[in-house]
C-alpha atoms as a PDB file:
ATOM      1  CA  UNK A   1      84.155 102.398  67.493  1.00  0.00           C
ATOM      2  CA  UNK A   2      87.390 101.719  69.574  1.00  0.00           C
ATOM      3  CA  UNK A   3      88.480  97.948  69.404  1.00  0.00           C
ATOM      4  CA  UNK A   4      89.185  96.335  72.912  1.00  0.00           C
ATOM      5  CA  UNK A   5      91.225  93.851  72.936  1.00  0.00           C
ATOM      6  CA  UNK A   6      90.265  90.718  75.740  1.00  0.00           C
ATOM      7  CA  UNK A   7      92.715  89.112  77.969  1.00  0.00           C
ATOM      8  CA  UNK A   8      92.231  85.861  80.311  1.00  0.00           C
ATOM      9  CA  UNK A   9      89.421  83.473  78.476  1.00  0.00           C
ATOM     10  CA  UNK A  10      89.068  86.674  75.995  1.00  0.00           C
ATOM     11  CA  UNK A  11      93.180  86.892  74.879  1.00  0.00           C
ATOM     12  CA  UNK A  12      92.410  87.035  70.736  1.00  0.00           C
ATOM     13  CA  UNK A  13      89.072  88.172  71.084  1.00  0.00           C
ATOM     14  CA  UNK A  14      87.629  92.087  70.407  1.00  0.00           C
ATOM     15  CA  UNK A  15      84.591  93.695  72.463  1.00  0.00           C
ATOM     16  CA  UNK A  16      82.812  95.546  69.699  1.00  0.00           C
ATOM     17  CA  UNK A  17      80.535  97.471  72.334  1.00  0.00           C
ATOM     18  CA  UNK A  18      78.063  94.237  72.663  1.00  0.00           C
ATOM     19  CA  UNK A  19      79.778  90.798  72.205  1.00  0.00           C
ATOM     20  CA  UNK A  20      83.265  89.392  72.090  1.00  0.00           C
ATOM     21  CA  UNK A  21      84.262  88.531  68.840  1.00  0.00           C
ATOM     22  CA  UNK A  22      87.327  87.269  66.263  1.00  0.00           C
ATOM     23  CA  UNK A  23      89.261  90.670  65.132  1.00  0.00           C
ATOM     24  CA  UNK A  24      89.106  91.304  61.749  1.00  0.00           C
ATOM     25  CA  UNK A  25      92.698  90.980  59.962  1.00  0.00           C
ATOM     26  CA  UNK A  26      92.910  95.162  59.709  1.00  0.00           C
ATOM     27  CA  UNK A  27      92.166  94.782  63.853  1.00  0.00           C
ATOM     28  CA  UNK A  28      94.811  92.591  63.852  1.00  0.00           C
ATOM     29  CA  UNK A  29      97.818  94.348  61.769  1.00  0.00           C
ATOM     30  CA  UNK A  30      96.514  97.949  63.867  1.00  0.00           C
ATOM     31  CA  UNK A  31      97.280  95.338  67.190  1.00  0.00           C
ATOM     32  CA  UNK A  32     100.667  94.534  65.873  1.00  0.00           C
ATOM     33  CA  UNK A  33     102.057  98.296  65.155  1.00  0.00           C
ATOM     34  CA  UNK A  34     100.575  99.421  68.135  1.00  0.00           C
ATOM     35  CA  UNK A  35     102.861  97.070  70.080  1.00  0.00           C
ATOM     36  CA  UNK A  36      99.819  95.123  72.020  1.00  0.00           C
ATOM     37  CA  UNK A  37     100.985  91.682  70.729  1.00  0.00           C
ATOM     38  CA  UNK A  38     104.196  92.100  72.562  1.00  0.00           C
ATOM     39  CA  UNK A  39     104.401  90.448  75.922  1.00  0.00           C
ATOM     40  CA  UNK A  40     103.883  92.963  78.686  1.00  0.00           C
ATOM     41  CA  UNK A  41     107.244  91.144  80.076  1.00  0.00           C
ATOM     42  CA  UNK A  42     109.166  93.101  76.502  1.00  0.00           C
ATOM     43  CA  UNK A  43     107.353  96.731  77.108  1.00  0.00           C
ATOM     44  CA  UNK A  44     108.682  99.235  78.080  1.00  0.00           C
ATOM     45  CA  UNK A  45     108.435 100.262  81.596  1.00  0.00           C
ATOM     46  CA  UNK A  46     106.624 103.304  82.818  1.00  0.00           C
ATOM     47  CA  UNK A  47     106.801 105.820  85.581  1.00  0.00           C
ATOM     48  CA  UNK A  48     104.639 109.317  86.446  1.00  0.00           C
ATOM     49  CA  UNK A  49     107.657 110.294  87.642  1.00  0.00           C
ATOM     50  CA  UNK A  50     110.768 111.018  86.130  1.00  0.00           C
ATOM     51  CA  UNK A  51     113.626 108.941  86.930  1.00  0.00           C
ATOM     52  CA  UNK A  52     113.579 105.714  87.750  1.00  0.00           C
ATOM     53  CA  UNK A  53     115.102 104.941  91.217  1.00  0.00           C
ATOM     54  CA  UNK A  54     118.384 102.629  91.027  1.00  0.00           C
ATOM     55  CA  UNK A  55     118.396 103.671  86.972  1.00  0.00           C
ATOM     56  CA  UNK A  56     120.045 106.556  85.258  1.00  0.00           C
ATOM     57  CA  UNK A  57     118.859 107.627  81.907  1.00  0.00           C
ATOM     58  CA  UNK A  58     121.085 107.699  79.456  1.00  0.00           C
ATOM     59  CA  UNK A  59     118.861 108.768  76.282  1.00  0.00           C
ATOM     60  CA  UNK A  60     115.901 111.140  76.085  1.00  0.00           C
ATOM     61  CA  UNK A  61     114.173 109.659  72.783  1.00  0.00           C
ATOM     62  CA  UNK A  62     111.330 112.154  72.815  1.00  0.00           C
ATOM     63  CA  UNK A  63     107.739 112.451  73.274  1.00  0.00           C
ATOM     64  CA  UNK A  64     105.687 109.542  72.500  1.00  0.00           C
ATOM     65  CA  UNK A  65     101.614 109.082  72.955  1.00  0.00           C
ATOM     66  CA  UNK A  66      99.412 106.441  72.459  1.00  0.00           C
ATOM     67  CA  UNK A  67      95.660 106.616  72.319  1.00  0.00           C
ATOM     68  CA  UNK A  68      92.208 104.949  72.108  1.00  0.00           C
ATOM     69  CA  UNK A  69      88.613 105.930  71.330  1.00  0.00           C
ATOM     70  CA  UNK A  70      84.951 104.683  71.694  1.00  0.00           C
ATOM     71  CA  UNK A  71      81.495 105.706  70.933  1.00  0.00           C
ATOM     72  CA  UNK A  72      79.203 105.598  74.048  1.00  0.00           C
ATOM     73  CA  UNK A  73      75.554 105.790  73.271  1.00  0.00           C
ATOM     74  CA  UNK A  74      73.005 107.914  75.519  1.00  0.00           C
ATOM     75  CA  UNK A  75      70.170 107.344  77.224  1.00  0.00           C
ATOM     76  CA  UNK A  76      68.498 103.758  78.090  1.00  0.00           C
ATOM     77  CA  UNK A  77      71.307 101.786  75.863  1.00  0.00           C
ATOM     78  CA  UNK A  78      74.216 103.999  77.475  1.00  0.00           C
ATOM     79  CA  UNK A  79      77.359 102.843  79.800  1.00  0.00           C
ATOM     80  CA  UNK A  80      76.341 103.912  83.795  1.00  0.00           C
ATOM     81  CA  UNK A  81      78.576 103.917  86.438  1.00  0.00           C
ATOM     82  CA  UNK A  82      80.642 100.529  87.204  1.00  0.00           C
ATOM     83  CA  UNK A  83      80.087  99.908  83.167  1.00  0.00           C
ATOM     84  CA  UNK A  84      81.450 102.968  82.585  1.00  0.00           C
ATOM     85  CA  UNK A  85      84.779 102.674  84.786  1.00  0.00           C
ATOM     86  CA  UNK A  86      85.238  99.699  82.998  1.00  0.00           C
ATOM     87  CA  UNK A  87      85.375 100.895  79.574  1.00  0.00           C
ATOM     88  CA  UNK A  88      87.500 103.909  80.574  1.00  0.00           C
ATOM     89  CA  UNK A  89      90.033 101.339  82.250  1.00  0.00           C
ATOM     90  CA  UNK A  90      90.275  99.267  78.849  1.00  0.00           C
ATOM     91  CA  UNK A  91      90.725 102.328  76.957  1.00  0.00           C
ATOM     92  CA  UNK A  92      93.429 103.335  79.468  1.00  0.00           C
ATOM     93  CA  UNK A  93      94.988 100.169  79.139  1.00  0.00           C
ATOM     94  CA  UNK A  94      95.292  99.987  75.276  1.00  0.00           C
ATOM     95  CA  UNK A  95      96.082 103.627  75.459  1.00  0.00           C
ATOM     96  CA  UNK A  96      99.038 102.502  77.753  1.00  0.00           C
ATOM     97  CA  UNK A  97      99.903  99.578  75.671  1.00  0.00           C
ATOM     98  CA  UNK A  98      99.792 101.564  72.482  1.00  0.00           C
ATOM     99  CA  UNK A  99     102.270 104.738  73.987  1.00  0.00           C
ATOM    100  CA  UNK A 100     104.654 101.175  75.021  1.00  0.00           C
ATOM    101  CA  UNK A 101     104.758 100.420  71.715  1.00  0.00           C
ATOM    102  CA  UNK A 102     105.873 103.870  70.552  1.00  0.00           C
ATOM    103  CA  UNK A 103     108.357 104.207  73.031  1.00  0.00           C
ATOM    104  CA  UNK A 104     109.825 100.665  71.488  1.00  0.00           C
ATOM    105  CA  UNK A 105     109.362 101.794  68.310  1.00  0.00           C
ATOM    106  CA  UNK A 106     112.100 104.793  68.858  1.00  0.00           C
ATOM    107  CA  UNK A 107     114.294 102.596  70.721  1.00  0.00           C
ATOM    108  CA  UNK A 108     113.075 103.069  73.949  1.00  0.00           C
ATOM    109  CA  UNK A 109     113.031 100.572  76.724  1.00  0.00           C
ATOM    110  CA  UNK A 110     111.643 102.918  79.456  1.00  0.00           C
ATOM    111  CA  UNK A 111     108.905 105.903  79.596  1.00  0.00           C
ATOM    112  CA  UNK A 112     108.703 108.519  82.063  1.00  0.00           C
ATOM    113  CA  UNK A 113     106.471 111.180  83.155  1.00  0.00           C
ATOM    114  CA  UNK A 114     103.233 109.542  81.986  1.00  0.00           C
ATOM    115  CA  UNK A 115     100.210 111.480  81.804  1.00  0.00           C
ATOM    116  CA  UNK A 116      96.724 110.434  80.957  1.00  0.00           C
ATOM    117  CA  UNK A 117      94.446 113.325  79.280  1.00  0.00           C
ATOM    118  CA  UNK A 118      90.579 111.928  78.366  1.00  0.00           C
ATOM    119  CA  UNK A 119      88.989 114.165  75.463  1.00  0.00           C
ATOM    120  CA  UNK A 120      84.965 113.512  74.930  1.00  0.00           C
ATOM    121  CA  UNK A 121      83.826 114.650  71.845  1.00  0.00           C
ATOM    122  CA  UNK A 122      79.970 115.046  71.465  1.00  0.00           C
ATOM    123  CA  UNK A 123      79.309 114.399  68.164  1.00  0.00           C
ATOM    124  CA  UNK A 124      76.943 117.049  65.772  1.00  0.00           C
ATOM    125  CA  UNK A 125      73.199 117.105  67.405  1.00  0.00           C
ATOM    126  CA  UNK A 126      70.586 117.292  64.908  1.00  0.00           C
ATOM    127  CA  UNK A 127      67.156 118.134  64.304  1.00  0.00           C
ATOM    128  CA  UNK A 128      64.780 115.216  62.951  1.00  0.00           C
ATOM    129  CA  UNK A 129      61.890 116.237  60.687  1.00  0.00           C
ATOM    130  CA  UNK A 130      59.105 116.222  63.998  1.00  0.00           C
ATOM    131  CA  UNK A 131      61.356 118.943  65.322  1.00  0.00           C
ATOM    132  CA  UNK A 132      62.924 117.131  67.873  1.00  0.00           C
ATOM    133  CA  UNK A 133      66.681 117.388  68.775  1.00  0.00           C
ATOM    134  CA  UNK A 134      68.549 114.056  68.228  1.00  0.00           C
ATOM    135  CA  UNK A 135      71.511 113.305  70.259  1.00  0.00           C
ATOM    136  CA  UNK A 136      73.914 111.184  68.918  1.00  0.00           C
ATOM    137  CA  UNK A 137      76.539 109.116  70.789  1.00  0.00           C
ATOM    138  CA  UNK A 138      79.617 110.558  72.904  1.00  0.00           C
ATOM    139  CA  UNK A 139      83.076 109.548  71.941  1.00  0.00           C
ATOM    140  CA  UNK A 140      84.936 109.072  74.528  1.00  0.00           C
ATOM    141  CA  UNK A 141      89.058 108.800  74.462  1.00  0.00           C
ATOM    142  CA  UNK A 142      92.186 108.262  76.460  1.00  0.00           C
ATOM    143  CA  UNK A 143      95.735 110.326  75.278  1.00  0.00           C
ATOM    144  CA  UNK A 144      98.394 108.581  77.326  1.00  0.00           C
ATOM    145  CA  UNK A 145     101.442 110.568  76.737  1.00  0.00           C
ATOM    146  CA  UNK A 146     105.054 110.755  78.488  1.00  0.00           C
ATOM    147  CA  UNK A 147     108.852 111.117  77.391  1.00  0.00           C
ATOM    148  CA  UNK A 148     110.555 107.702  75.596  1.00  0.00           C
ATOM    149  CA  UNK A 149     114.329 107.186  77.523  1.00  0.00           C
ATOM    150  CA  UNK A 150     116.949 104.695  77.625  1.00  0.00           C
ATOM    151  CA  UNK A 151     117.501 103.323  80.786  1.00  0.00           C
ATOM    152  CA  UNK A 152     120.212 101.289  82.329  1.00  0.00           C
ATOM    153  CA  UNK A 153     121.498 100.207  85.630  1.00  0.00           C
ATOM    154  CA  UNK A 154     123.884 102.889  87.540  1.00  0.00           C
ATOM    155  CA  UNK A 155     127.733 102.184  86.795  1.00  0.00           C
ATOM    156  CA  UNK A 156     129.814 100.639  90.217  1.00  0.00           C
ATOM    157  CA  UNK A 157     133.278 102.362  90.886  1.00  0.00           C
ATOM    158  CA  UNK A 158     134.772 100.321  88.490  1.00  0.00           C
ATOM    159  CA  UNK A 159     132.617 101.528  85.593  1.00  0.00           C
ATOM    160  CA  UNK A 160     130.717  98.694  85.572  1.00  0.00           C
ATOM    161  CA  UNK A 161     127.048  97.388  86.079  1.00  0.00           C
ATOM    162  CA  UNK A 162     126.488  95.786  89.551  1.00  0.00           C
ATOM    163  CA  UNK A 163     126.777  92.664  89.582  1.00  0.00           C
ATOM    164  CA  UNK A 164     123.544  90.424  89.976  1.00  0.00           C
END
């Protein structure tokens, strides 16, 4: 089961897949290396693209990723439409946070050519004993991945960042 983290009246709080609860202290140390307890204000900035107008890059850093998973159940208890957007937005979102926090961990302060890729695993079917097939639950996941960079503001014809 992925852990979402809440934000709003939820900041602190995890959506387990039915209620919002307290994160257990392993949820929170997983929060902290992943880079979601920074401030979005201290993450690095991200792009599709790649440059960053008014910017040069001065450091490639390398490919980083970040990713997050859940287990969707079928039929009558499953995720349908709206509810479904909504949990592939918070997994895109902690995805994002988590590639952030990978790009700081290298020393980045900037990451560009973002991509998003979402893998959906069907986990093993099985036959019960009345010789029924049993379906068990979807996992569903969000790979955000993109290049790590140092950026900085261009250089004036002195050699020297513009002045504010």
């Amino acid at each position: 089961m992925g852990t979402h983290w809440g934000s709003g009246e939820f900041e602190g709080r995890v959506w387990d897949g039915k209620r919002w609860r307290s994160p257990t202290p392993e949820e929170r140390a997983e929060r902290h290396v992943s880079g979601a307890d920074v401030p979005a204000s201290q993450r690095p900035i991200t792009t599709v693209g790649f440059n960053f107008e008014g910017h040069r890059i001065t450091r490639y850093l390398g490919y980083v990723s970040g990713d997050a998973a859940t287990e969707v159940q079928r039929g009558g208890d499953g995720l349908l439409g709206s509810d479904m957007t909504a949990m592939l937005a918070r997994l895109r979102a902690t995805a994002l946070t988590a590639l952030q926090g990978a790009a700081r961990e290298r020393g980045g302060n900037a990451v560009i050519g973002i991509s998003f890729d979402y893998p959906q695993l069907e986990q093993a079917k099985g036959v019960l004993g009345t010789g029924k097939t049993a379906y068990l639950p979807y996992l569903f996941g969000v790979i955000a991945n993109g290049t790590a960079v140092i950026i900085e503001p261009p250089l004036d014809e002195a050699g020297s960042p513009p002045a504010h």
